[in-house]
N, C-alpha and C. Protein backbone atom coordinates (compact mmCIF):
# COMPACT_ATOMS: atom_id res chain seq x y z
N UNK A 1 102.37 95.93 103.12
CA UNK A 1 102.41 97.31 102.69
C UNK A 1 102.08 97.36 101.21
N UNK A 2 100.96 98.06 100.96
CA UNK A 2 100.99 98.32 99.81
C UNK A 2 101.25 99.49 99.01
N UNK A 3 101.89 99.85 97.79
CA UNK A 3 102.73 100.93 96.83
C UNK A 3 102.11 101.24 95.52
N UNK A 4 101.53 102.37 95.40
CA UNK A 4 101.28 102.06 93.62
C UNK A 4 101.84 103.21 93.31
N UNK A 5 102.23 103.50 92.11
CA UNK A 5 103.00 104.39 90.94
C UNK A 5 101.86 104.32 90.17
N UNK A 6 102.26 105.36 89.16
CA UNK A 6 101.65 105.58 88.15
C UNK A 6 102.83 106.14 86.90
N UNK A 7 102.44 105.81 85.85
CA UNK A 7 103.35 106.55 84.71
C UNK A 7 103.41 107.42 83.99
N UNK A 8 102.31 107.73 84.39
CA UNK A 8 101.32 109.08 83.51
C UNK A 8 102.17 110.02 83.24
N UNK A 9 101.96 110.35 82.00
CA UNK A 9 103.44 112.00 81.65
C UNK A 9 102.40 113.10 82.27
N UNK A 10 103.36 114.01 82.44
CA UNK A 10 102.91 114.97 83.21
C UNK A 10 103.07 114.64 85.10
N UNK A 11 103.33 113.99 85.20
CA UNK A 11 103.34 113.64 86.69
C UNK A 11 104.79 114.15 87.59
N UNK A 12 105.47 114.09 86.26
CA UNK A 12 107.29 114.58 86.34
C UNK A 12 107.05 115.86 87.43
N UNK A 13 106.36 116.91 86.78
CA UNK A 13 105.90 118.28 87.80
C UNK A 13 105.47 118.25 89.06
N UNK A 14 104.92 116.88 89.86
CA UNK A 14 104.40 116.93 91.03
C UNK A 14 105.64 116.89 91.67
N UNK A 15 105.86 117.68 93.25
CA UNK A 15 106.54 117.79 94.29
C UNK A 15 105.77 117.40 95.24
N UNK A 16 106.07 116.45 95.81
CA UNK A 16 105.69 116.41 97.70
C UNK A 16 106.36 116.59 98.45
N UNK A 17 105.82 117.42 99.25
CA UNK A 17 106.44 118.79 100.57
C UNK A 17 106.84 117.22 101.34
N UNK A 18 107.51 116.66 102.05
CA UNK A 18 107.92 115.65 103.12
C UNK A 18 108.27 116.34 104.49
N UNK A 19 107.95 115.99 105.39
CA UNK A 19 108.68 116.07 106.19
C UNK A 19 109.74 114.91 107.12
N UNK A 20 109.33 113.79 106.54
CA UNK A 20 110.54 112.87 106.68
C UNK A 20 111.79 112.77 106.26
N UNK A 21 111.72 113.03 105.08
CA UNK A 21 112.52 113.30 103.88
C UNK A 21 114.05 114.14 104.32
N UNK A 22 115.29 113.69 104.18
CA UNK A 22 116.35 114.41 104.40
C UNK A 22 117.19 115.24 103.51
N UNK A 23 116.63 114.97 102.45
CA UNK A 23 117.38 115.44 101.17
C UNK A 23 116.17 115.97 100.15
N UNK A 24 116.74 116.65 99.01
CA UNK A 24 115.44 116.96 98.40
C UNK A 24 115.73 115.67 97.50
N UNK A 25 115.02 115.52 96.42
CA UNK A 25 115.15 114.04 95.87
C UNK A 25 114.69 114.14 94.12
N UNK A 26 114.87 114.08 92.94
CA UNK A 26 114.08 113.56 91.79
C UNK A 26 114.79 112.63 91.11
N UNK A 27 113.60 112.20 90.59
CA UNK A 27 114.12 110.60 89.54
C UNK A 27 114.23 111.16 88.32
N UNK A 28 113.74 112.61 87.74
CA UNK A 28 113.74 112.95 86.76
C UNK A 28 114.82 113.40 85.54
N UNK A 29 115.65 113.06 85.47
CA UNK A 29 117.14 114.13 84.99
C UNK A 29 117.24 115.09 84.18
N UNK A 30 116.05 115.31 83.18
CA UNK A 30 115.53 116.29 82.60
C UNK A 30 114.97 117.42 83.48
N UNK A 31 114.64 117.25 84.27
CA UNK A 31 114.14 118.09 85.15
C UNK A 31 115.48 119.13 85.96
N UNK A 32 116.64 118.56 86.07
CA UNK A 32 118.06 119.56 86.46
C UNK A 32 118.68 120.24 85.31
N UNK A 33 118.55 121.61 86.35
CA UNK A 33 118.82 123.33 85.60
C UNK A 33 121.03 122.49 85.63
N UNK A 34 121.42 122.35 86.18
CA UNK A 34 122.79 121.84 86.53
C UNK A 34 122.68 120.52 87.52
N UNK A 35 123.75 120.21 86.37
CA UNK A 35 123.94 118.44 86.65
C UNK A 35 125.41 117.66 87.30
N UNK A 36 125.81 117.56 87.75
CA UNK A 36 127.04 116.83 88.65
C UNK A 36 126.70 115.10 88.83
N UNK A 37 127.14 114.21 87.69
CA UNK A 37 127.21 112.79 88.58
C UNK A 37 128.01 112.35 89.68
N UNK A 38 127.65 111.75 90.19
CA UNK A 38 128.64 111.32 91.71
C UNK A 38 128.51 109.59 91.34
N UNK A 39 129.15 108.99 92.23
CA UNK A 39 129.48 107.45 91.82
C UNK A 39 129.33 106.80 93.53
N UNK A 40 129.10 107.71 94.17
CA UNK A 40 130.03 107.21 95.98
C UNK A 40 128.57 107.39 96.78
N UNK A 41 127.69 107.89 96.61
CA UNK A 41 126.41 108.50 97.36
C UNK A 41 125.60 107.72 97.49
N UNK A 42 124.96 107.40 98.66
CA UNK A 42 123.90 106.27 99.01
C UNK A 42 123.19 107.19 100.19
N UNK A 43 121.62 107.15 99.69
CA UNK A 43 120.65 107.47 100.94
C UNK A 43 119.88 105.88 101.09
N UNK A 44 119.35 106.25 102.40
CA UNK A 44 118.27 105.03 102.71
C UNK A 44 117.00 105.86 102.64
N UNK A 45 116.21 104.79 102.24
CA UNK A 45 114.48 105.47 101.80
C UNK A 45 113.98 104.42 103.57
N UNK A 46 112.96 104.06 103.44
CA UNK A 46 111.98 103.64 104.20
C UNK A 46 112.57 102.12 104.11
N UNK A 47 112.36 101.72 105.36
CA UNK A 47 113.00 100.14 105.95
C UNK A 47 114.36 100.00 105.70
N UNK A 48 114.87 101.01 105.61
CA UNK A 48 116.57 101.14 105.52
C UNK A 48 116.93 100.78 104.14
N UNK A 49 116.27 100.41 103.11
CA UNK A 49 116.59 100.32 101.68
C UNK A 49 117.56 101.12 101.32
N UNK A 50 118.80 100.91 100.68
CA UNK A 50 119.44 101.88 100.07
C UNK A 50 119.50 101.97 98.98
N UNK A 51 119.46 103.44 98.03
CA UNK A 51 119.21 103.75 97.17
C UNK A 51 120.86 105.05 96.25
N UNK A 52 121.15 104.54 95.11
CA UNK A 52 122.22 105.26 95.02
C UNK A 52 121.75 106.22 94.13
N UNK A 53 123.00 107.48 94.22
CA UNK A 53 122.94 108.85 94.07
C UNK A 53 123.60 108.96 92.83
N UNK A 54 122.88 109.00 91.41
CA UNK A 54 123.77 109.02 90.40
C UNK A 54 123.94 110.26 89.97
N UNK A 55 123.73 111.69 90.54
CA UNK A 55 124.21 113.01 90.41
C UNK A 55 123.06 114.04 91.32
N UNK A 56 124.11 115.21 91.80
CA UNK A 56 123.67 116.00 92.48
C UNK A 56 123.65 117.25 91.65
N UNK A 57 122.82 117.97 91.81
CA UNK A 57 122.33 119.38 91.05
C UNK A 57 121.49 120.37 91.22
N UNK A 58 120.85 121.19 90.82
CA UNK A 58 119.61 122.10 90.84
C UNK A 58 118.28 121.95 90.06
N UNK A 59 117.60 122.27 90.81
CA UNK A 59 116.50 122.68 89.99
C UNK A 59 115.63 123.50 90.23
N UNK A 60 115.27 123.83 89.16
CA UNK A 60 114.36 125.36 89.33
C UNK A 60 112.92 125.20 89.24
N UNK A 61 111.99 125.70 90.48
CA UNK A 61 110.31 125.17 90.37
C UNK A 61 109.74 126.95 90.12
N UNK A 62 108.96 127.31 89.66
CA UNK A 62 108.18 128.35 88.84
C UNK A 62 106.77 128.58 90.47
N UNK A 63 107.21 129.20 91.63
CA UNK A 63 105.80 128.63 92.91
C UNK A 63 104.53 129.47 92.64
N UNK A 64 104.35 129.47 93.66
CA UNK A 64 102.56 129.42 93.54
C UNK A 64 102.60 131.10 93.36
N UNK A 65 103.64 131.98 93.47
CA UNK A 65 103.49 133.39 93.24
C UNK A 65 104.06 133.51 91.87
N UNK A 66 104.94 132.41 90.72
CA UNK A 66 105.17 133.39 89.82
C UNK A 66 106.83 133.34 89.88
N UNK A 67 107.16 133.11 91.21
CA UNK A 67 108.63 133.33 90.94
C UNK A 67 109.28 132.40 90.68
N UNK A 68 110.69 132.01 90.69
CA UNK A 68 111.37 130.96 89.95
C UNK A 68 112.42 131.33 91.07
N UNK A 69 112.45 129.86 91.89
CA UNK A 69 112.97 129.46 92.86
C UNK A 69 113.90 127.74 92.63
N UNK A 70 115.14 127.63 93.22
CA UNK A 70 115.74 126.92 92.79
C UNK A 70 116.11 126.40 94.11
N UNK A 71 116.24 124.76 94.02
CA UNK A 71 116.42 123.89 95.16
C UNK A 71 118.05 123.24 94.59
N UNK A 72 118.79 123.64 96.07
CA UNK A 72 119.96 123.26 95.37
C UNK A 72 120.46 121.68 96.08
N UNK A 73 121.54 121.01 95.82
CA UNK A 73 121.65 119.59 96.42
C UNK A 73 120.58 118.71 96.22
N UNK A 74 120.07 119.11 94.29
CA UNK A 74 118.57 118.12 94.80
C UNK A 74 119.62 116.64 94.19
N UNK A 75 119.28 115.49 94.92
CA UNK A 75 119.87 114.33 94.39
C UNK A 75 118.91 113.47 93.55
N UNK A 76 119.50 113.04 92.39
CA UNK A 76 118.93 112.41 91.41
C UNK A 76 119.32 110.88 91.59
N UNK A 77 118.21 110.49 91.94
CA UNK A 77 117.76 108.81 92.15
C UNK A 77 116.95 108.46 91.24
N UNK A 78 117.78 107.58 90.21
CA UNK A 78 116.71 107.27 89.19
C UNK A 78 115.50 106.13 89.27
N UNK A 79 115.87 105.33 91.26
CA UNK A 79 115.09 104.45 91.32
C UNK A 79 114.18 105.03 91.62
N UNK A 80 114.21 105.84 92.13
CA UNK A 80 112.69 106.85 93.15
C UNK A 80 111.36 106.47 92.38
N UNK A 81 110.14 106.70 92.36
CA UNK A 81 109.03 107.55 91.41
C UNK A 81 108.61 108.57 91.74
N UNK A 82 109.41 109.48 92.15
CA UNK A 82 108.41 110.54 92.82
C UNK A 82 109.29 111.43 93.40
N UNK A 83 109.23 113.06 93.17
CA UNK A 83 109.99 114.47 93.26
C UNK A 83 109.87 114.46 94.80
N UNK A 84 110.70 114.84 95.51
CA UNK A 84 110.65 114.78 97.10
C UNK A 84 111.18 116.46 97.31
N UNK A 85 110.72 117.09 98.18
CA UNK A 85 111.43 118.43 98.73
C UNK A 85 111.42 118.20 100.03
N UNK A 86 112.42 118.17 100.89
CA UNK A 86 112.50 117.80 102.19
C UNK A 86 112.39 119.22 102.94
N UNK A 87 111.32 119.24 103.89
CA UNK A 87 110.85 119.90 105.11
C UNK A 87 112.00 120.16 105.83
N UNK A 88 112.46 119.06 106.12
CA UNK A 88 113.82 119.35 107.23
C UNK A 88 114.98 120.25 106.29
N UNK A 89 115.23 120.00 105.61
CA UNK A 89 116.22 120.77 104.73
C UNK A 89 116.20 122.26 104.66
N UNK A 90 114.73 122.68 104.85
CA UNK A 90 114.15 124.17 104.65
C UNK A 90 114.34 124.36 106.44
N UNK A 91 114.00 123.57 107.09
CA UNK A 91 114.52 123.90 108.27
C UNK A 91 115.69 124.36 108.70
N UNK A 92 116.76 123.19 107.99
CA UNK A 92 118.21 123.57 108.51
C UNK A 92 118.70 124.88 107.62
N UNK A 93 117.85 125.81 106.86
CA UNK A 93 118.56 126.56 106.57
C UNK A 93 117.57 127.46 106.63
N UNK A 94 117.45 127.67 107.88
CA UNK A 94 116.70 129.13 108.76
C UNK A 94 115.20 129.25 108.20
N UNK A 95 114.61 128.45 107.94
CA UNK A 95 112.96 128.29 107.57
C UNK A 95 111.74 127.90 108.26
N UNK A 96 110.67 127.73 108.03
CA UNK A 96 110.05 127.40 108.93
C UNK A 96 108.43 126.87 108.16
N UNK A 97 107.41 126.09 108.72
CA UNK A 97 106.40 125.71 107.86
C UNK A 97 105.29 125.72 108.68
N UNK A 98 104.68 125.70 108.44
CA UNK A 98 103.12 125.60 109.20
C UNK A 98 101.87 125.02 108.22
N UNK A 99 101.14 124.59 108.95
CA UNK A 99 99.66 123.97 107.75
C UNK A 99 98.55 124.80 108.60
N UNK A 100 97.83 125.04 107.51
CA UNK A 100 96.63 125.63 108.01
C UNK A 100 95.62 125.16 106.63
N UNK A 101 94.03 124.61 107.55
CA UNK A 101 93.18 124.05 106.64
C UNK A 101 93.73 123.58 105.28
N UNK A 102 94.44 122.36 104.97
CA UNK A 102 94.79 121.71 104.22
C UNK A 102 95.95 122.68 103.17
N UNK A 103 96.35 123.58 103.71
CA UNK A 103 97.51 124.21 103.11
C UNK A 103 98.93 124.28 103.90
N UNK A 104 99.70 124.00 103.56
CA UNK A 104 101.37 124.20 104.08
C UNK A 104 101.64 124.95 103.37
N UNK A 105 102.74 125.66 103.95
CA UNK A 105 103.55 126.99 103.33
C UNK A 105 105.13 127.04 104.66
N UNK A 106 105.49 127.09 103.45
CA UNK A 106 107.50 127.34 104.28
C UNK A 106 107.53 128.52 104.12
N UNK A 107 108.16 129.05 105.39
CA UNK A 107 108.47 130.90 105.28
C UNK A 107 110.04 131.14 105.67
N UNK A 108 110.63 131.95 105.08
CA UNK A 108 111.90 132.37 105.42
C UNK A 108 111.30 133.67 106.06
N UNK A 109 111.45 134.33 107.53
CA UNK A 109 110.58 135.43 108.18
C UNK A 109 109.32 135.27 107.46
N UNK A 110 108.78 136.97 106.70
CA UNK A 110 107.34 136.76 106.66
C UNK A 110 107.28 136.74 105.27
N UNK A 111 108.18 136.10 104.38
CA UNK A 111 108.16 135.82 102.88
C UNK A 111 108.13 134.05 102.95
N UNK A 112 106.68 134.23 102.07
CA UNK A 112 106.14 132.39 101.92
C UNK A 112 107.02 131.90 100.63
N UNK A 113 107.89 131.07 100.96
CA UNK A 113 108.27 130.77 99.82
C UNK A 113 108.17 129.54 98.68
N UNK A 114 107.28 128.75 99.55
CA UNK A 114 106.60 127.70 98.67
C UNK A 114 105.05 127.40 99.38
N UNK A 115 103.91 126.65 98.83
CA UNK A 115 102.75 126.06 99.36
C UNK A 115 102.70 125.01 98.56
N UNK A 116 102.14 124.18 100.07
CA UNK A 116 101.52 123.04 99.07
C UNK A 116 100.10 122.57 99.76
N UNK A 117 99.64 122.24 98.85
CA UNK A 117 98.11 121.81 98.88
C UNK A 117 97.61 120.39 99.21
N UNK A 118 97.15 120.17 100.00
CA UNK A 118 96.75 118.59 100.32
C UNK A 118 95.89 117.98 99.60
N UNK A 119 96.52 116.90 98.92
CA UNK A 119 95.65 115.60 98.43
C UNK A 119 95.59 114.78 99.15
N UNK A 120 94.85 113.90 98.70
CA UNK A 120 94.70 113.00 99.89
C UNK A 120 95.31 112.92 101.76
N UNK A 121 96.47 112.01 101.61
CA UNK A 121 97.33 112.50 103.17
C UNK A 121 98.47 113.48 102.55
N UNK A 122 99.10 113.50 101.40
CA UNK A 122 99.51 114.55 100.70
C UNK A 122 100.19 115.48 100.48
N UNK A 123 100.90 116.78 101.03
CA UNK A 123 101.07 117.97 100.15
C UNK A 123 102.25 118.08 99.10
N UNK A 124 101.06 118.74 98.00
CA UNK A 124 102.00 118.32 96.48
C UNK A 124 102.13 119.93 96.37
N UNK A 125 103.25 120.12 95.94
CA UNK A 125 103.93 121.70 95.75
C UNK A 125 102.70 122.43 94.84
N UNK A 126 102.33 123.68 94.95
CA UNK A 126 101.98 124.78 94.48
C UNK A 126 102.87 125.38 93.50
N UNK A 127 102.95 124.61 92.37
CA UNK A 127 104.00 125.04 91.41
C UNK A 127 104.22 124.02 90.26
N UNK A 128 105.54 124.50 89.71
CA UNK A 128 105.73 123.00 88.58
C UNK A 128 107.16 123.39 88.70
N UNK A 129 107.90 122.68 87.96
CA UNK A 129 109.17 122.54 87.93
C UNK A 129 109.55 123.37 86.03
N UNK A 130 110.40 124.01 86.05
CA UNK A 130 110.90 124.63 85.31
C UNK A 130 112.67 124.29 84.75
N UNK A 131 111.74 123.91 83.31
CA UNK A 131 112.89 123.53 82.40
C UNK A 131 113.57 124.41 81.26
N UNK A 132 114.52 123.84 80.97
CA UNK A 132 115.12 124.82 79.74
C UNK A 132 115.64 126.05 80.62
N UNK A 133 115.99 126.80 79.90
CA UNK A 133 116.26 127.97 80.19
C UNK A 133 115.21 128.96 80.87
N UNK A 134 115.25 129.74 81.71
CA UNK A 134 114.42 130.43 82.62
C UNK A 134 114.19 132.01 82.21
N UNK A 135 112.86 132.52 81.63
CA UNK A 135 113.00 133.48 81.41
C UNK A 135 112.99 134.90 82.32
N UNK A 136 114.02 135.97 82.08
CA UNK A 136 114.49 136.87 83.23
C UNK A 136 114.48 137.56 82.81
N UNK A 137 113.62 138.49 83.34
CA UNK A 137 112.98 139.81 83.34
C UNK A 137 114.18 141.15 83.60
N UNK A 138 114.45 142.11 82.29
CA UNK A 138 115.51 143.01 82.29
C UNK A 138 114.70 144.53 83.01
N UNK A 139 113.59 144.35 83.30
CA UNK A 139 112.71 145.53 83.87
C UNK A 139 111.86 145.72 84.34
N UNK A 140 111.33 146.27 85.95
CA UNK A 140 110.47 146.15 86.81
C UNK A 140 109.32 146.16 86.18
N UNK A 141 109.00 146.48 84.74
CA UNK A 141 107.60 146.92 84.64
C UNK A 141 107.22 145.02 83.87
N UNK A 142 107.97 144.31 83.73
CA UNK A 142 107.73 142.94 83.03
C UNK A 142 107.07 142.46 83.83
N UNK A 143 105.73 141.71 83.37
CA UNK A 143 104.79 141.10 83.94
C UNK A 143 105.10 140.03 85.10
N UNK A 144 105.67 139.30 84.21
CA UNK A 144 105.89 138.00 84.96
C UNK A 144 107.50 138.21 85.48
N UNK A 145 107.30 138.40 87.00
CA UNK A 145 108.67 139.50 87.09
C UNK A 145 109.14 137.65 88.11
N UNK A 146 110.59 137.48 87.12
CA UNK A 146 111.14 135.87 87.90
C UNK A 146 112.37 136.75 88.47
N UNK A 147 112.52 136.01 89.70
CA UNK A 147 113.90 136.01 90.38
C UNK A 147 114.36 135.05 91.17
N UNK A 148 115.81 134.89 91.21
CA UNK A 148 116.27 133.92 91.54
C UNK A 148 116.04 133.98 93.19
N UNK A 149 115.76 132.86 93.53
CA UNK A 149 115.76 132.35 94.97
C UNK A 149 116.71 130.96 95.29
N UNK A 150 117.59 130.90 96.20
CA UNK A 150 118.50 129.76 96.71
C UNK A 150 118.22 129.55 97.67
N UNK A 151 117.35 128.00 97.93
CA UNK A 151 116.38 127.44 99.04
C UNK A 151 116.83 126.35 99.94
């Protein structure tokens, strides 16, 4: 089997949509809006490897419409390389996904609430991840109109 990484800055922002994936996942810790360490938490990745959970938290991704949507229980694995959003997760909480010509999109009914776009075998989120403080709009007429979403 072969694995490659890369280190490149800027890469922190990529999400891949999984559908294997049971948990949402980042290695990043800068990247959590709220932070909780845990000491007791172990997932297995691929060939049963286990990997420990050095804090559970949020984070907030900016999607492909503009809004500012927040993934909660994401677990921070600092061995990982790579932002995971688990498919099944959006499942177990009344969602649903479909691909069409190299696009995926999760819908809660008929509101899309994330896409992702295929690279290669692929899909990397339609969005970036949003740090610092989140700016929130006090009036319908504000452009960039953010609201909170719990996914």
């Amino acid at each position: 089997m072969l694995f490659a990484t890369t280190s490149e800055k800027g890469l922190d922002n990529d999400w891949i949509l999984d559908s294997s994936c049971t948990y949402y996942i980042c290695p990043h810790r800068d990247l959590f809006a709220i932070y909780d360490p845990v000491n007791t938490e172990i997932v297995l990745i691929s060939n049963n490897i286990e990997c420990k959970v050095a804090g559970i938290g949020t984070v907030q991704i900016k999607t492909h419409d503009r809004v500012v949507r927040t993934l909660p229980k994401v677990c921070y694995i600092p061995d990982m390389t790579c932002n995971l959003i688990s498919l099944g997760a959006f499942e177990a909480n009344d969602c649903r996904y479909s691909v069409d010509i190299g696009v995926l999109k999760v819908m809660r009914g008929a509101i899309v609430l994330i896409k992702g776009l295929r690279q290669g075998s692929l899909y990397l989120l339609q969005g970036t991840t949003v740090t610092g403080l989140a700016a929130v709009c006090t009036t319908s007429t504000d452009v960039d109109t953010t609201r909170l979403w719990h996914i």
